[in-house]
C-alpha atoms as a PDB file:
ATOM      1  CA  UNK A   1     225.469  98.692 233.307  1.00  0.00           C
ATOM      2  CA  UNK A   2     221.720  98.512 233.411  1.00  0.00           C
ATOM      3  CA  UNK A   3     220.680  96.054 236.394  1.00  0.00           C
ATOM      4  CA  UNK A   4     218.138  93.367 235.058  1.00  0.00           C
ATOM      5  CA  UNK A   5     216.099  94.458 238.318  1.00  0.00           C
ATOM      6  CA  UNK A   6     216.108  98.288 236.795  1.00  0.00           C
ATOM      7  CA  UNK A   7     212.826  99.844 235.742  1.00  0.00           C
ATOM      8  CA  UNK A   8     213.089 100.879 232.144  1.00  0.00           C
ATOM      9  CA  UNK A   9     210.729 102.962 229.886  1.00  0.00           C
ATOM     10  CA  UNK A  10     209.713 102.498 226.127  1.00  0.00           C
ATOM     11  CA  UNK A  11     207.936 105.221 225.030  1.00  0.00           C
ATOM     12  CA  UNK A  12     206.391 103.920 221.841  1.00  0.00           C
ATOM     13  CA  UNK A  13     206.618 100.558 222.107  1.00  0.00           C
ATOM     14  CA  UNK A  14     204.493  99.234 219.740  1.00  0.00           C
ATOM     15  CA  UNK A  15     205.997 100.552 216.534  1.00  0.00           C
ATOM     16  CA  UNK A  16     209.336  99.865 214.753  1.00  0.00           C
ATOM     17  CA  UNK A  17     211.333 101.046 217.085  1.00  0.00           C
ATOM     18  CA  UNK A  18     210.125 100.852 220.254  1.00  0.00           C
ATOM     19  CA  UNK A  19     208.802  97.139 219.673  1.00  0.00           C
ATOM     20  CA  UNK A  20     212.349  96.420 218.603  1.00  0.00           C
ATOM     21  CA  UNK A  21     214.031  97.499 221.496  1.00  0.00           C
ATOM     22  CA  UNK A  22     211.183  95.529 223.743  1.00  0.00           C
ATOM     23  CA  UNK A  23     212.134  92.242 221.751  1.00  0.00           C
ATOM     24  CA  UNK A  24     215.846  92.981 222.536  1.00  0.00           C
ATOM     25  CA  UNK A  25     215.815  93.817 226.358  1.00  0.00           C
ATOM     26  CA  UNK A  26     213.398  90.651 227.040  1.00  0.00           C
ATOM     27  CA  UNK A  27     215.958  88.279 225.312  1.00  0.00           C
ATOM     28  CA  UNK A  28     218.588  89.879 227.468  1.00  0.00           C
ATOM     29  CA  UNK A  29     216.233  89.003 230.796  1.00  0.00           C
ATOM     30  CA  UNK A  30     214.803  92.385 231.497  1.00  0.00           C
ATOM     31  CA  UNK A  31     211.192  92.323 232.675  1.00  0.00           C
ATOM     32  CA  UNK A  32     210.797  95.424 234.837  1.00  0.00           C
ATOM     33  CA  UNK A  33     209.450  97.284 231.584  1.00  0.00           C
ATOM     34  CA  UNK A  34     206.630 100.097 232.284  1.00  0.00           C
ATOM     35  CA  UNK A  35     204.718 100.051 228.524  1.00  0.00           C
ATOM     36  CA  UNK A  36     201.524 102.333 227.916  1.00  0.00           C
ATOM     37  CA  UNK A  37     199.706 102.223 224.605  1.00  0.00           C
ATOM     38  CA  UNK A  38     198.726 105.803 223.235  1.00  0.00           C
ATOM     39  CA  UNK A  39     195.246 105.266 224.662  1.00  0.00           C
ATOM     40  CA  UNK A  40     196.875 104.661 227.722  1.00  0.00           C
ATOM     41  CA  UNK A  41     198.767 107.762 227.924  1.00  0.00           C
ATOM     42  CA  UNK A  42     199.078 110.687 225.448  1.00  0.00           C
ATOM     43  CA  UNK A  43     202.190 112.060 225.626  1.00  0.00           C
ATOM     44  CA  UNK A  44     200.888 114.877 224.227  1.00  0.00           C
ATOM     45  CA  UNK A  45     199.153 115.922 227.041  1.00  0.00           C
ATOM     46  CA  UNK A  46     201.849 117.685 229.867  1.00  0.00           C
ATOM     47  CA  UNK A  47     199.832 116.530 233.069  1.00  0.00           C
ATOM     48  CA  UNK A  48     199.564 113.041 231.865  1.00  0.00           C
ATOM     49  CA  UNK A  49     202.682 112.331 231.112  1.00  0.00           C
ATOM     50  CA  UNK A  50     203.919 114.358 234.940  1.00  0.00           C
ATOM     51  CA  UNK A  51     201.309 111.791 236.409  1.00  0.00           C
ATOM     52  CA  UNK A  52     203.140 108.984 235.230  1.00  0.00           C
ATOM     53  CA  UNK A  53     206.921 109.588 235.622  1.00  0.00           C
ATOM     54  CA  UNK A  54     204.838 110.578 239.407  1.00  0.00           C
ATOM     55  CA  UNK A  55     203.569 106.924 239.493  1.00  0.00           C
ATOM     56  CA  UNK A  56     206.388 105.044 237.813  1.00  0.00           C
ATOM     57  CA  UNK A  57     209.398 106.815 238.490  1.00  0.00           C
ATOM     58  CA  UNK A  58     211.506 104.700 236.050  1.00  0.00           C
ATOM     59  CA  UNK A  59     214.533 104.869 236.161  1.00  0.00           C
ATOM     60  CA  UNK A  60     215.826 104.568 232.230  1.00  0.00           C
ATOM     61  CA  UNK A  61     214.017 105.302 228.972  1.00  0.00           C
ATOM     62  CA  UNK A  62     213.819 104.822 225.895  1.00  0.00           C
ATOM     63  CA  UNK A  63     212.237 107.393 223.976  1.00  0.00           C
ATOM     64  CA  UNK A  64     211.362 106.191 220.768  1.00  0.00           C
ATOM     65  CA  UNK A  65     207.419 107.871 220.749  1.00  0.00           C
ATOM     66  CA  UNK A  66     206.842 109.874 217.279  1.00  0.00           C
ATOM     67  CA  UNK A  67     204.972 110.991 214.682  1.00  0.00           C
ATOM     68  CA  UNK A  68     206.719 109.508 211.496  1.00  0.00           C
ATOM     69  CA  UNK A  69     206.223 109.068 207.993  1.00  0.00           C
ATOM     70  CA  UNK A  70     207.464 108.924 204.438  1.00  0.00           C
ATOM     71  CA  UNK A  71     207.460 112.250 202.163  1.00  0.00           C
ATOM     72  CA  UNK A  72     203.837 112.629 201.779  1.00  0.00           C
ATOM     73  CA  UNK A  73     202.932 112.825 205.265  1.00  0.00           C
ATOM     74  CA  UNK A  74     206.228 114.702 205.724  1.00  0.00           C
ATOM     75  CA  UNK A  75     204.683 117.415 202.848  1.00  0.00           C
ATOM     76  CA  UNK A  76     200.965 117.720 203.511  1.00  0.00           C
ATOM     77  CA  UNK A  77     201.325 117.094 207.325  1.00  0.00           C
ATOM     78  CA  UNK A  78     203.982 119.809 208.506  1.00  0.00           C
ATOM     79  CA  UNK A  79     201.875 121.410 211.772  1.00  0.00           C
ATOM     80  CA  UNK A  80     201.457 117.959 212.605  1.00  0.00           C
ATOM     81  CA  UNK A  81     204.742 116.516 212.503  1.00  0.00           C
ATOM     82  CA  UNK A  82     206.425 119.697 214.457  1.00  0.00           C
ATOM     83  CA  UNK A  83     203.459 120.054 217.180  1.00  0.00           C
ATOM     84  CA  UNK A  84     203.460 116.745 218.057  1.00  0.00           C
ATOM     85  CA  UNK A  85     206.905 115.440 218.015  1.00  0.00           C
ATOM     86  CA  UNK A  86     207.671 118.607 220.288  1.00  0.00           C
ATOM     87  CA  UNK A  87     205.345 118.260 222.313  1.00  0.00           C
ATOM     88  CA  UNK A  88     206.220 114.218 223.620  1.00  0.00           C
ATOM     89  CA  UNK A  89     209.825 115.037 223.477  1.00  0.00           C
ATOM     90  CA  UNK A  90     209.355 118.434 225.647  1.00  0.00           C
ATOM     91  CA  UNK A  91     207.178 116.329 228.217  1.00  0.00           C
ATOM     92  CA  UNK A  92     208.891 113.161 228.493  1.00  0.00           C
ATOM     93  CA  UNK A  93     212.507 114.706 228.810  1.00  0.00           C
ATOM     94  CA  UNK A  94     211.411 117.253 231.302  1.00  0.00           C
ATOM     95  CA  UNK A  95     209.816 115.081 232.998  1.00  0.00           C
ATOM     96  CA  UNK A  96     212.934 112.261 233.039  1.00  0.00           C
ATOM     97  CA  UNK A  97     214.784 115.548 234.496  1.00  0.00           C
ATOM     98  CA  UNK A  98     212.106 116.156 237.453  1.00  0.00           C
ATOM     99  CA  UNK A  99     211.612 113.052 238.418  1.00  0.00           C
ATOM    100  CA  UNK A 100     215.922 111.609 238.518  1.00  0.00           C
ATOM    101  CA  UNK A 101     215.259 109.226 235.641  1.00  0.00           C
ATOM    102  CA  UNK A 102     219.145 108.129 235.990  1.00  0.00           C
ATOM    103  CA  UNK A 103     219.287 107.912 231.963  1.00  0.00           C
ATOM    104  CA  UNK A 104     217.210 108.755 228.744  1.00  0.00           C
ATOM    105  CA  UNK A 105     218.066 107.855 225.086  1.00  0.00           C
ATOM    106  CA  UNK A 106     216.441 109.893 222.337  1.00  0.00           C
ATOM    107  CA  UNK A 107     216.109 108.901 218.851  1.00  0.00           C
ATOM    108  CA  UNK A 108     216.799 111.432 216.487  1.00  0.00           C
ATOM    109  CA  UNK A 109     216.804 111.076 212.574  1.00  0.00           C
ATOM    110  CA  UNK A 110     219.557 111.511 209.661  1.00  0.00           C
ATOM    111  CA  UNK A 111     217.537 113.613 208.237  1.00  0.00           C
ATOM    112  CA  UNK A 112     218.428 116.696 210.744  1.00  0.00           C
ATOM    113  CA  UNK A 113     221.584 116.803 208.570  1.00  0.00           C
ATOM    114  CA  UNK A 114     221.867 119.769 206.082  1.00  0.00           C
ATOM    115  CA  UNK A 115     220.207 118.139 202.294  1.00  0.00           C
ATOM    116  CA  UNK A 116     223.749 119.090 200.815  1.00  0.00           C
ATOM    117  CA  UNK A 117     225.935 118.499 203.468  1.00  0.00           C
ATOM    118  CA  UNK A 118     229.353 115.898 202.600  1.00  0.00           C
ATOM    119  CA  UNK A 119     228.520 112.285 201.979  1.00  0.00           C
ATOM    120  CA  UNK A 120     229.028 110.507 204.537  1.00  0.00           C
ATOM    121  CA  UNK A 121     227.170 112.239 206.832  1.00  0.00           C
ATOM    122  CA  UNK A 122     229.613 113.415 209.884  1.00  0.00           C
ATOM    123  CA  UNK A 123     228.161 114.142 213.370  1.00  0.00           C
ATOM    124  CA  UNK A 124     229.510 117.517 213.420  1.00  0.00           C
ATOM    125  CA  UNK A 125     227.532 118.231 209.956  1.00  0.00           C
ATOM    126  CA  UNK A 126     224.107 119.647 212.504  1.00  0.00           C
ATOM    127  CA  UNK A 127     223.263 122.678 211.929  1.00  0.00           C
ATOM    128  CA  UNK A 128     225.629 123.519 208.929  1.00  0.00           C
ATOM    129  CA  UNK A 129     223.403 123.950 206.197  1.00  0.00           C
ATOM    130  CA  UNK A 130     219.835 124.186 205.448  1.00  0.00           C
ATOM    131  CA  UNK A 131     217.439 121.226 205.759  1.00  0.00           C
ATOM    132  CA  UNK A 132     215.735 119.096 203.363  1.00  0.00           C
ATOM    133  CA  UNK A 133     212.777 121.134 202.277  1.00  0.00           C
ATOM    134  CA  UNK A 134     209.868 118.505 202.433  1.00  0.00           C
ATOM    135  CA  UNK A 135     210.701 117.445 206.420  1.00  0.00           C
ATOM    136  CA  UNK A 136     211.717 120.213 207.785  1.00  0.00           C
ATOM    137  CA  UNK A 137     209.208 120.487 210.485  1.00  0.00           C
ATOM    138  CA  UNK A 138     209.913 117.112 211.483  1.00  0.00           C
ATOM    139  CA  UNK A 139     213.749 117.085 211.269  1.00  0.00           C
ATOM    140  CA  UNK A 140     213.592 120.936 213.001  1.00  0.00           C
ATOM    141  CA  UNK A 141     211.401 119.111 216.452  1.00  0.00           C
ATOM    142  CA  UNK A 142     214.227 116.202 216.192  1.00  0.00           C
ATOM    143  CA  UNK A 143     217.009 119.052 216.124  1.00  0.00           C
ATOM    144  CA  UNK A 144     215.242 120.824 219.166  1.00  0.00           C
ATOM    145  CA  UNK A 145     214.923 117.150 220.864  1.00  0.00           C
ATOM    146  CA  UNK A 146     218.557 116.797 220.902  1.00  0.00           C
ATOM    147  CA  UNK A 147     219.499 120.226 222.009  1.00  0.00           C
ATOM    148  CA  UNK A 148     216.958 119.707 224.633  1.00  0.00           C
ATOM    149  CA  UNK A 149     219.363 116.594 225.890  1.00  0.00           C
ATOM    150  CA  UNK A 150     222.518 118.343 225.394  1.00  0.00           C
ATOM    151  CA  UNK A 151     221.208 121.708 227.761  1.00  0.00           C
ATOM    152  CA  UNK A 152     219.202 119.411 229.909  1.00  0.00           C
ATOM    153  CA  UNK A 153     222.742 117.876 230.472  1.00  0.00           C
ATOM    154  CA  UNK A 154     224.853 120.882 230.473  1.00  0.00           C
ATOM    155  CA  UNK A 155     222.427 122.687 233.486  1.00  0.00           C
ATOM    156  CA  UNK A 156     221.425 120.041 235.491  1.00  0.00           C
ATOM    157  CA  UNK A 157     224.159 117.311 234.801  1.00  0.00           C
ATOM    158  CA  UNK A 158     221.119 114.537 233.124  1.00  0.00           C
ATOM    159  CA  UNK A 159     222.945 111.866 231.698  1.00  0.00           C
ATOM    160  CA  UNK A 160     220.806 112.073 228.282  1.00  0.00           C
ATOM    161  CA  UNK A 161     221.918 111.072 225.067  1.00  0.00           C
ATOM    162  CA  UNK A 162     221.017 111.274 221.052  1.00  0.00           C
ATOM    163  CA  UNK A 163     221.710 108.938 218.775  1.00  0.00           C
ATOM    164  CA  UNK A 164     220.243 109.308 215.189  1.00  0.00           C
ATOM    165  CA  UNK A 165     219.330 106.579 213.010  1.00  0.00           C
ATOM    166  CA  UNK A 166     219.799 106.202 209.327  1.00  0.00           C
ATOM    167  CA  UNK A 167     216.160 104.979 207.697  1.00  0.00           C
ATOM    168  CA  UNK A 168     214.358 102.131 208.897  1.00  0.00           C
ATOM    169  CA  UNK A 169     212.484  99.608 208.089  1.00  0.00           C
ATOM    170  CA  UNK A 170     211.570  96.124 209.784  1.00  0.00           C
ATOM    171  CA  UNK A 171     208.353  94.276 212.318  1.00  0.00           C
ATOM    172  CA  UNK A 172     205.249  96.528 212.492  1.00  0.00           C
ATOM    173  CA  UNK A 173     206.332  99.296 209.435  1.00  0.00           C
ATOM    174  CA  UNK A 174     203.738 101.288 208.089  1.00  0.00           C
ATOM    175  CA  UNK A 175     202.646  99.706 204.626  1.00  0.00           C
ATOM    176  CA  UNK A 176     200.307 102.349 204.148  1.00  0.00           C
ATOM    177  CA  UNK A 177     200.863 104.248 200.754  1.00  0.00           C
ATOM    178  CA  UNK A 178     200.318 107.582 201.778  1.00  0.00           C
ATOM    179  CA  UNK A 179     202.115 107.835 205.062  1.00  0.00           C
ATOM    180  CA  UNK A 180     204.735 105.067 204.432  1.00  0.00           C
ATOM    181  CA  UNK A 181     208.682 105.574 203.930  1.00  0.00           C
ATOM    182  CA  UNK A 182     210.072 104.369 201.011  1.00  0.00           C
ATOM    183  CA  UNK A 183     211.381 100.567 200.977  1.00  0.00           C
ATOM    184  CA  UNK A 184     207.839  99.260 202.804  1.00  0.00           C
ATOM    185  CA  UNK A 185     206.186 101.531 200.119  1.00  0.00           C
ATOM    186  CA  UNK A 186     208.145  99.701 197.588  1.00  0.00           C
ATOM    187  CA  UNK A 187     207.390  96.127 198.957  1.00  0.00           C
ATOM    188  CA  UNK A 188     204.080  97.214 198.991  1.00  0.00           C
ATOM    189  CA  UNK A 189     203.429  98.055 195.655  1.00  0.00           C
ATOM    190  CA  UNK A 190     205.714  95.788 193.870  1.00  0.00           C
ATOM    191  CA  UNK A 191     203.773  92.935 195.898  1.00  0.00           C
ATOM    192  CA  UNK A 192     200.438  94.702 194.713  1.00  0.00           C
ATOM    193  CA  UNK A 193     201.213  94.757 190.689  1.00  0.00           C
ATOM    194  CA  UNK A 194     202.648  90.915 190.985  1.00  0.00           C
ATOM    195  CA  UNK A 195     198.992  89.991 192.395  1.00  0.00           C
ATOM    196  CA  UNK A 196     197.771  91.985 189.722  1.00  0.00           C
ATOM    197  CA  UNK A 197     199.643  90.783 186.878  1.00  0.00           C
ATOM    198  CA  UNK A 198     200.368  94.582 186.224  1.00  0.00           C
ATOM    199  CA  UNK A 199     202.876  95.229 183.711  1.00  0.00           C
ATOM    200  CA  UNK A 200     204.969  98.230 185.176  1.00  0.00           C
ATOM    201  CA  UNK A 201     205.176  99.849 188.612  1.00  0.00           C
ATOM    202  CA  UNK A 202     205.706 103.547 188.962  1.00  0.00           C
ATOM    203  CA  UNK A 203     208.063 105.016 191.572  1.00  0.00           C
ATOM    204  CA  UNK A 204     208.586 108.866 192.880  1.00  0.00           C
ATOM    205  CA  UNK A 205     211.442 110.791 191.065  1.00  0.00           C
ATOM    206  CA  UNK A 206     214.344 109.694 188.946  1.00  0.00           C
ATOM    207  CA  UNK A 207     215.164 106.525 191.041  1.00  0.00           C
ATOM    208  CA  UNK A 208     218.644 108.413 191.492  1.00  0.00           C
ATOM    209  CA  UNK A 209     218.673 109.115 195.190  1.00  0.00           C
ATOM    210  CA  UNK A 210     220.367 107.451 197.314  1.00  0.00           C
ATOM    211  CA  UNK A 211     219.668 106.017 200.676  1.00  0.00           C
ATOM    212  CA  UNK A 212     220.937 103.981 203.524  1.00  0.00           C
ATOM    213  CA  UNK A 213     218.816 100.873 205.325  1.00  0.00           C
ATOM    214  CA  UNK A 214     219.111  99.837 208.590  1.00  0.00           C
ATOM    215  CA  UNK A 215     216.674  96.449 210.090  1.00  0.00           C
ATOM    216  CA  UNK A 216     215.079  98.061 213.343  1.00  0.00           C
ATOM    217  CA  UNK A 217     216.817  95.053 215.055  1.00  0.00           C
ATOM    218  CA  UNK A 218     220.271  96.195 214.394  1.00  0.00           C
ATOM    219  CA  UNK A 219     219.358 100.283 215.597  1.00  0.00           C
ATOM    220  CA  UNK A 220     217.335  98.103 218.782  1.00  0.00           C
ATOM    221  CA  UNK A 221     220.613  96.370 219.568  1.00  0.00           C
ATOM    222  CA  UNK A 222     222.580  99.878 219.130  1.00  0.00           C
ATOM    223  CA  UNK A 223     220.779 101.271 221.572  1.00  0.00           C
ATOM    224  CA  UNK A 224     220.761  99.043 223.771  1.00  0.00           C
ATOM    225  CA  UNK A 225     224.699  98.668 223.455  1.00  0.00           C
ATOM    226  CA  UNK A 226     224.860 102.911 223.587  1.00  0.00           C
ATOM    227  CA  UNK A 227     222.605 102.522 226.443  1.00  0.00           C
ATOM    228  CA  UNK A 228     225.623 100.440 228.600  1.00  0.00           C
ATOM    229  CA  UNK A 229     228.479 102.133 227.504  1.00  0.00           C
ATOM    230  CA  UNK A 230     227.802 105.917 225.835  1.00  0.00           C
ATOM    231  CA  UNK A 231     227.969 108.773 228.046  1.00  0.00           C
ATOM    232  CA  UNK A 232     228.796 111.998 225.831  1.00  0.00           C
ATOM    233  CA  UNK A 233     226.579 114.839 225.266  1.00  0.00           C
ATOM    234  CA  UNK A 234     227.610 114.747 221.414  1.00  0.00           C
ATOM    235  CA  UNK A 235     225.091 113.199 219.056  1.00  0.00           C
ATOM    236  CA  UNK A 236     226.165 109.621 217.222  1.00  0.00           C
ATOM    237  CA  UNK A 237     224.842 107.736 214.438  1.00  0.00           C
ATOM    238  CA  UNK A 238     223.951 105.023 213.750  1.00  0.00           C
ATOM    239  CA  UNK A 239     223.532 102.906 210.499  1.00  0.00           C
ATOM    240  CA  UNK A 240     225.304 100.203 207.995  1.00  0.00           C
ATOM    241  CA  UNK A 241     227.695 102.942 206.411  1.00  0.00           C
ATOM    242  CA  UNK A 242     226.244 101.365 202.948  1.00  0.00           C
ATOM    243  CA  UNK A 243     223.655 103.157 200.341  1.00  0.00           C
ATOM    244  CA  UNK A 244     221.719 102.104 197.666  1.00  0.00           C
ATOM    245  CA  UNK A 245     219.527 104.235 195.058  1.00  0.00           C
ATOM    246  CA  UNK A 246     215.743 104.345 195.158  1.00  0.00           C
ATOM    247  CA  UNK A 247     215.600 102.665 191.674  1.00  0.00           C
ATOM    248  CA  UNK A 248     218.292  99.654 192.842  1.00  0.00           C
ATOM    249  CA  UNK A 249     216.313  99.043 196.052  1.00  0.00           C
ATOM    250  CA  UNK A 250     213.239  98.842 193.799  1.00  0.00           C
ATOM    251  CA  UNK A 251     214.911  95.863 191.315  1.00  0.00           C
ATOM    252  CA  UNK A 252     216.190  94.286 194.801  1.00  0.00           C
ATOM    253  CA  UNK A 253     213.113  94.017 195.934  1.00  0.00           C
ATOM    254  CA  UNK A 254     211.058  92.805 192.774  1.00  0.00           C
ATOM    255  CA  UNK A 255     214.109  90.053 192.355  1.00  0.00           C
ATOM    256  CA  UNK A 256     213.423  89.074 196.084  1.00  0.00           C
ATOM    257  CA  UNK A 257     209.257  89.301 195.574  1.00  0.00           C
ATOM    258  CA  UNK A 258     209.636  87.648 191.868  1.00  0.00           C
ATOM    259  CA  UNK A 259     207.962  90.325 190.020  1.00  0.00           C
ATOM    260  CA  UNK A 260     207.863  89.835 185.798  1.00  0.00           C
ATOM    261  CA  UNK A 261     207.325  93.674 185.460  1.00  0.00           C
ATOM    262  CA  UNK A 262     209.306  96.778 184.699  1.00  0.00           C
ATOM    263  CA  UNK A 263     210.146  99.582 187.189  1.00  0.00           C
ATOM    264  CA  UNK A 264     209.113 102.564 185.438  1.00  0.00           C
ATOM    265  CA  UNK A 265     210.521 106.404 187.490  1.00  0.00           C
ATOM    266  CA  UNK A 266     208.113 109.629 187.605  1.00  0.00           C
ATOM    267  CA  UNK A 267     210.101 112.530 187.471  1.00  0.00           C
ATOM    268  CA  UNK A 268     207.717 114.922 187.828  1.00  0.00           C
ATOM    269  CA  UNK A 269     207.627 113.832 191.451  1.00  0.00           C
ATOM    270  CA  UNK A 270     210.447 115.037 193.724  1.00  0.00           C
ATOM    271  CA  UNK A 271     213.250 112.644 194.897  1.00  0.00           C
ATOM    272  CA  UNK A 272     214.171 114.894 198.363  1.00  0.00           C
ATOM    273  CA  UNK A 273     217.513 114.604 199.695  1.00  0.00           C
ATOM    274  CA  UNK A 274     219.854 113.348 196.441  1.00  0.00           C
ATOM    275  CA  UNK A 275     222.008 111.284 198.978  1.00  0.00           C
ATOM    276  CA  UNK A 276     221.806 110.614 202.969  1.00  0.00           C
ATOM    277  CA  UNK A 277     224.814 108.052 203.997  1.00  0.00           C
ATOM    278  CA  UNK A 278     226.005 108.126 207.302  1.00  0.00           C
ATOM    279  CA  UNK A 279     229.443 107.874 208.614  1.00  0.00           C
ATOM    280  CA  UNK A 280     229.672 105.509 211.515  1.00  0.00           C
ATOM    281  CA  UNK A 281     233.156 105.235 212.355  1.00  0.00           C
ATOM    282  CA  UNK A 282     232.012 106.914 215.814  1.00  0.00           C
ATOM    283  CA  UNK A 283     230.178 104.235 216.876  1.00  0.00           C
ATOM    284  CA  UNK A 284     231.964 101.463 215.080  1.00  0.00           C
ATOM    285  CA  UNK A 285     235.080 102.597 217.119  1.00  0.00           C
ATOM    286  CA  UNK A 286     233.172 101.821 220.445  1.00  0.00           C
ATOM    287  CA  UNK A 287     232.911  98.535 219.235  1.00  0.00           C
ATOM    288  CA  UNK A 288     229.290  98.308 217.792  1.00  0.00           C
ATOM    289  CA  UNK A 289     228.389  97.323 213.756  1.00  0.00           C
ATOM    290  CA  UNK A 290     225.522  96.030 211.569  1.00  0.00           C
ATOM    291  CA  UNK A 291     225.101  92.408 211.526  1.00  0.00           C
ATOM    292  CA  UNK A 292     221.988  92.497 208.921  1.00  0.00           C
ATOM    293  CA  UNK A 293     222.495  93.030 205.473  1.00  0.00           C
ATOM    294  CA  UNK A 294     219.717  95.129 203.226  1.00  0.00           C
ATOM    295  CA  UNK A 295     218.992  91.333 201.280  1.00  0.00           C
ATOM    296  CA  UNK A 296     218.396  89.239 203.965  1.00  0.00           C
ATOM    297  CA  UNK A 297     216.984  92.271 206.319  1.00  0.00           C
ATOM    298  CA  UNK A 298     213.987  92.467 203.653  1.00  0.00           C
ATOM    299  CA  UNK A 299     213.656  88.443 202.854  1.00  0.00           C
ATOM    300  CA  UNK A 300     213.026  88.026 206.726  1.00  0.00           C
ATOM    301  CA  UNK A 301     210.271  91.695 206.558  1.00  0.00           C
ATOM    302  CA  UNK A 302     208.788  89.784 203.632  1.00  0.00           C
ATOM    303  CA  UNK A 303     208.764  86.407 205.174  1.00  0.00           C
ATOM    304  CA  UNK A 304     207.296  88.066 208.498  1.00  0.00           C
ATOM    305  CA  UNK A 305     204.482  89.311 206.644  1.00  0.00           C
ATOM    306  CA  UNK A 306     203.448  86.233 204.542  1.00  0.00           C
ATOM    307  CA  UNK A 307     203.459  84.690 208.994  1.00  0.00           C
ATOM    308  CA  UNK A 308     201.262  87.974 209.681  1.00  0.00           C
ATOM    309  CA  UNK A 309     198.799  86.413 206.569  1.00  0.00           C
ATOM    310  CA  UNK A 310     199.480  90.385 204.850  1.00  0.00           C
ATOM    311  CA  UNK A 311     201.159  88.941 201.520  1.00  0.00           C
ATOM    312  CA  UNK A 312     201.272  85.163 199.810  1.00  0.00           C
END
């Protein structure tokens, strides 16, 4: 058990993720929580980041700090995405190790799992296959992060743990076109051609791929949960165990947004991975399941940004 006196850690608190995880320890009375924006501290930079596990010395984190982004940024930003998600995750686990942080969660990504591995996606499917072409760099630094834990473990007994998330979405998403994953992309431009009174919106590929959604409040309250009461050095998932193609999450959302036009696919455009579905009966054993479903996850995103003034 985490004492409510305990000092904890979110490193990257202010996007999905991290801000989730905030919401979710302050509602359950935590309020020793060190924050730092990026301006604050780059956790880039090695001596920075030794100065303040020096300073702070807390004693659990979160470590939810990365460079993310849909399958452009994923494409045309490849040094990027493996420099920089190495680089935090080397200096903010190592660090955690020097300085007796007593235990450190870090957020991995389904997509570390081979493109044509089984459906669902088992834990022990790392490492079997090759990766998804277009995020390799990223998913190789979130492969490296984990075995990082697991040695980090193994040599000098850190209690350190992965869990990897199915895809996100949820409070403070990127919207932006370019960089975006795929369901705010969607909301985004299916909002965008109702304002217009466009006739059609185009999305990437054949519409056929499928993917899983998880509400960053559901993967918040799974880590908190695997924070209390996971302890192994194996990797666990964590998701809804439910998929949905690209092209049915597009009509979902233009029946929730109330868009008169027609969803029209580009397959000149590549879809990625043809399925990513995880299998959660690991963590669904421990006692742990979705309570938001992909409906009523995106009519409260939507409804949270018509509050934020961002749509009608």
């Amino acid at each position: 058990m985490i004492d409510k006196e305990s000092k904890i850690y979110i490193a990257g608190h202010r996007g999905m993720v991290g801000s989730s995880i905030l919401r979710v320890l302050k509602a359950k009375g935590y309020q020793n929580i060190v924050l730092k924006t990026s301006k604050e501290l780059d956790l880039r930079n090695q001596q920075d980041v030794s100065n303040f596990f020096s300073t702070e010395k807390p004693e659990y984190v979160f470590l939810a700090a990365a460079k993310v982004g849909g399958i452009i940024a994923n494409n045309t930003q490849r040094a990027d995405f493996i420099y920089d998600n190495l680089t935090i995750q080397n200096n903010i686990i190592h660090q955690a190790y020097l300085y007796g942080v007593k235990k450190l969660l870090f957020l991995g990504s389904s997509c570390i799992y081979p493109k044509l591995a089984p459906q669902p996606l088992k834990e022990e499917y790392l490492l079997t296959g090759e990766l998804e072409p277009t995020n390799e760099p990223y998913a190789i630094a979130k492969i490296a992060g984990i075995k990082m834990c697991e040695a980090y473990r193994n040599q000098y007994g850190c209690n350190f743990i992965s869990v990897m998330p199915t895809n996100l979405y949820g409070p403070n998403d990127n919207y932006d076109l370019n960089n975006s994953h795929v369901l705010p992309a969607l909301i985004r431009k299916i909002r965008t051609a109702k304002e217009n009174k466009d006739k059609n919106v185009t999305i990437w590929g054949s519409g056929n791929p499928k993917r899983e959604f998880l509400h960053a409040d559901d993967l918040a309250d799974a880590c908190y949960f695997l924070m209390k009461n996971y302890n192994d050095s194996k990797i666990i998932n964590i998701g809804t165990g439910e998929d949905i193609s690209i092209l049915e999450l597009a009509n979902l959302i233009k029946k929730i947004i109330d868009y008169k036009g027609e969803i029209i696919t580009d397959t000149s455009k590549p879809d990625g991975t043809p399925r990513k579905l995880m299998d959660v009966s690991k963590i669904n054993s421990l006692g742990w399941k979705a309570k938001i479903g992909l409906e009523e996850g995106i009519r409260k995103v939507i409804e949270d940004l018509k509050n934020q003034k961002w749509i009608d």
